[in-house]
C-alpha atoms as a PDB file:
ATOM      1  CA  UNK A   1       0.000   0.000   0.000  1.00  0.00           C
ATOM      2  CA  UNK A   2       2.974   2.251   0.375  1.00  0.00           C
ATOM      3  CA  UNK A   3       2.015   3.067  -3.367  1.00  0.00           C
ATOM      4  CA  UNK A   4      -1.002   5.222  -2.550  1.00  0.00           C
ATOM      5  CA  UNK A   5       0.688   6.884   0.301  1.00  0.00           C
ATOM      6  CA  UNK A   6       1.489  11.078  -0.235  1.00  0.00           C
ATOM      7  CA  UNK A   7       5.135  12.033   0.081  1.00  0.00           C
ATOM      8  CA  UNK A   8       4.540  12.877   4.175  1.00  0.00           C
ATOM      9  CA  UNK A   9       3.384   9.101   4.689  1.00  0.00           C
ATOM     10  CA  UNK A  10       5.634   7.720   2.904  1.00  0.00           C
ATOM     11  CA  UNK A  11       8.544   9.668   4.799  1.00  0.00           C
ATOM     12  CA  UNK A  12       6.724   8.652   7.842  1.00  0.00           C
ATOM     13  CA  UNK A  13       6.448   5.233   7.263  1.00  0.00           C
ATOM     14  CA  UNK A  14      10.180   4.623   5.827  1.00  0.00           C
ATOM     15  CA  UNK A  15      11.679   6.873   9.041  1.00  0.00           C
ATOM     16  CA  UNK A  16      14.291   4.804  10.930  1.00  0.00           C
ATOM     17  CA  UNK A  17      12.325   5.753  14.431  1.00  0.00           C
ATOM     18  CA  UNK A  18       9.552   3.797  12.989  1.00  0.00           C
ATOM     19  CA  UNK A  19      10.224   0.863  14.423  1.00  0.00           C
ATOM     20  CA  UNK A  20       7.091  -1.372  13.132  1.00  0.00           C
ATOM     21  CA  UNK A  21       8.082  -0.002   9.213  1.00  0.00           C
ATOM     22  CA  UNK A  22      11.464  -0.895   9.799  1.00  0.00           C
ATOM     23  CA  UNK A  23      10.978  -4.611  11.178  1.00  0.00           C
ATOM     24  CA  UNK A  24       7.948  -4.512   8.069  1.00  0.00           C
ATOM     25  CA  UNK A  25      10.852  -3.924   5.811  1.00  0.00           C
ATOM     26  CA  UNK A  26      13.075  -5.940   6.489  1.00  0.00           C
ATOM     27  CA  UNK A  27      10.911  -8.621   6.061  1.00  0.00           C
ATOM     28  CA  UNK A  28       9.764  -7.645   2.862  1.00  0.00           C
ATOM     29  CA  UNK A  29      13.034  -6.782   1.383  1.00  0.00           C
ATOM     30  CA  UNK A  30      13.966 -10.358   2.287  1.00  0.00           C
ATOM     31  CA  UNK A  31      10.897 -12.039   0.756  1.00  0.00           C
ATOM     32  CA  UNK A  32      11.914  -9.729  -2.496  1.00  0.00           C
ATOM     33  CA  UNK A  33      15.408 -11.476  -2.429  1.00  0.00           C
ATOM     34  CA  UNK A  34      14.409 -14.826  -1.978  1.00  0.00           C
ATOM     35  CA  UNK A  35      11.618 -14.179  -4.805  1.00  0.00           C
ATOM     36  CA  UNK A  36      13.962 -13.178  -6.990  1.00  0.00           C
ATOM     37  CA  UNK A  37      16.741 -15.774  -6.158  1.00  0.00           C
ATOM     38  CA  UNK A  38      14.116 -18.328  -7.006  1.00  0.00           C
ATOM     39  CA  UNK A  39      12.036 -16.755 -10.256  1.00  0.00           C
ATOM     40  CA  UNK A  40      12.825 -17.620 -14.024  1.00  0.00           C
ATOM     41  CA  UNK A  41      14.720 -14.311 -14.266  1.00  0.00           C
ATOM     42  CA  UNK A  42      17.420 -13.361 -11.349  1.00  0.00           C
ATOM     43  CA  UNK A  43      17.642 -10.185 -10.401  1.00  0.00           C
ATOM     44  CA  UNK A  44      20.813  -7.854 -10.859  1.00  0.00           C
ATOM     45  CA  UNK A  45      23.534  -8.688  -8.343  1.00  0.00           C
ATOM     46  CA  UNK A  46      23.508  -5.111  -7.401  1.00  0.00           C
ATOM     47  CA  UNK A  47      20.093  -5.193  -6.262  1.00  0.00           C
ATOM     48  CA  UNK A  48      20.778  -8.365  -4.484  1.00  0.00           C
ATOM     49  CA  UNK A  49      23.717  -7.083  -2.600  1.00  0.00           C
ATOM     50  CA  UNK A  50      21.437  -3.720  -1.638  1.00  0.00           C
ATOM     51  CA  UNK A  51      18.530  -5.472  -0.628  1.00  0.00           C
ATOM     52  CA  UNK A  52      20.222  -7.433   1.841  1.00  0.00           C
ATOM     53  CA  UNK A  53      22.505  -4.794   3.287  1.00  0.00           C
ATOM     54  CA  UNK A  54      18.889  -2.697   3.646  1.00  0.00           C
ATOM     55  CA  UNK A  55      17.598  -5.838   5.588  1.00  0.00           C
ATOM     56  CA  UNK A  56      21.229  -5.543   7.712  1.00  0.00           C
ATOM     57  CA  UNK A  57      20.657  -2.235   8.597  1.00  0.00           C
ATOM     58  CA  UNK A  58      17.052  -2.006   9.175  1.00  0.00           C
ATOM     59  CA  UNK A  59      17.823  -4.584  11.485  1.00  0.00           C
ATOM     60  CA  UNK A  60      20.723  -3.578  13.318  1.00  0.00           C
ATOM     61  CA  UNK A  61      19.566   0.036  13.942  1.00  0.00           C
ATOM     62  CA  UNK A  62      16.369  -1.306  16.107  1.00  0.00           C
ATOM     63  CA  UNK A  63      16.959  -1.261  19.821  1.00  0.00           C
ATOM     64  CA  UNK A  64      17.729  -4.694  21.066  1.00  0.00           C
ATOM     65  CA  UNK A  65      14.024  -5.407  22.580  1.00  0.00           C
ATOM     66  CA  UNK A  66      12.975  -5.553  19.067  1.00  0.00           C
ATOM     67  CA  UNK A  67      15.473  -7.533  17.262  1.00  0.00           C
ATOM     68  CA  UNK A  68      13.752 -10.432  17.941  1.00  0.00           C
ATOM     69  CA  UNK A  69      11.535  -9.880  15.391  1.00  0.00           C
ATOM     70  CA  UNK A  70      14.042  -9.781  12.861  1.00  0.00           C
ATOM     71  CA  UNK A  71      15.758 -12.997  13.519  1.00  0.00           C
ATOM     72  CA  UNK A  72      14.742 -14.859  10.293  1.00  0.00           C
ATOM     73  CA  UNK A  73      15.674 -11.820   7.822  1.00  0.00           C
ATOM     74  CA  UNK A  74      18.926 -10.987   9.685  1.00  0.00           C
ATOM     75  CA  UNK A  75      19.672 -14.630  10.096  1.00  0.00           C
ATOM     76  CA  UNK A  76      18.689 -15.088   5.777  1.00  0.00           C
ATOM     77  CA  UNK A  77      21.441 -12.709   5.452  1.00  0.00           C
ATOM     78  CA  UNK A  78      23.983 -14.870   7.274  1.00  0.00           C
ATOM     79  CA  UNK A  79      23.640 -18.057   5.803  1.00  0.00           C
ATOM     80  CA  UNK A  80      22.651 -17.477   1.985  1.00  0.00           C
ATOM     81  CA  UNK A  81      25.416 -18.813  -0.135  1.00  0.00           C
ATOM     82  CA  UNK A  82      24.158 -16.109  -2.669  1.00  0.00           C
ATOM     83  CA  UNK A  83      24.012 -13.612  -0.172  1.00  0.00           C
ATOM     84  CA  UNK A  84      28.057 -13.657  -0.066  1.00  0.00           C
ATOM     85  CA  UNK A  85      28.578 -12.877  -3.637  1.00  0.00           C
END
């Protein structure tokens, strides 16, 4: 839905204080990845490499009560062979 926010939602929503947005991110960025890795047509390795530095620092930037609920997109991060090229 992000798509039929105005340019002050959107801001709002993609804010690193947002907490929620951020841990909402990460997942999705993550799901994009994997998507990708998996569809007829990979996605540029540059993309790759962005999306799961995004998911990295989304991650890492939330205080530690709320890490938690990050643990499978940080942890996809760590242990995709893809994800180290």
């Amino acid at each position: 839905m992000t798509n039929e926010m105005d340019p002050d939602e959107f801001s709002h929503f993609t804010n690193d204080r947002n907490l929620t947005a951020q841990i909402l991110l990460a997942h999705f960025w993550m799901l994009s990845w994997l998507l990708d890795s998996v569809g007829p047509v990979r996605g540029f390795a540059m993309r790759e490499e962005t999306l799961l530095r995004w998911v990295e620092r989304a991650a890492l930037q939330l205080p530690a009560s709320h890490r938690k609920y990050v643990l499978w997109p940080l942890g996809m991060t760590k242990h995709l062979p893809e994800a180290a090229t």
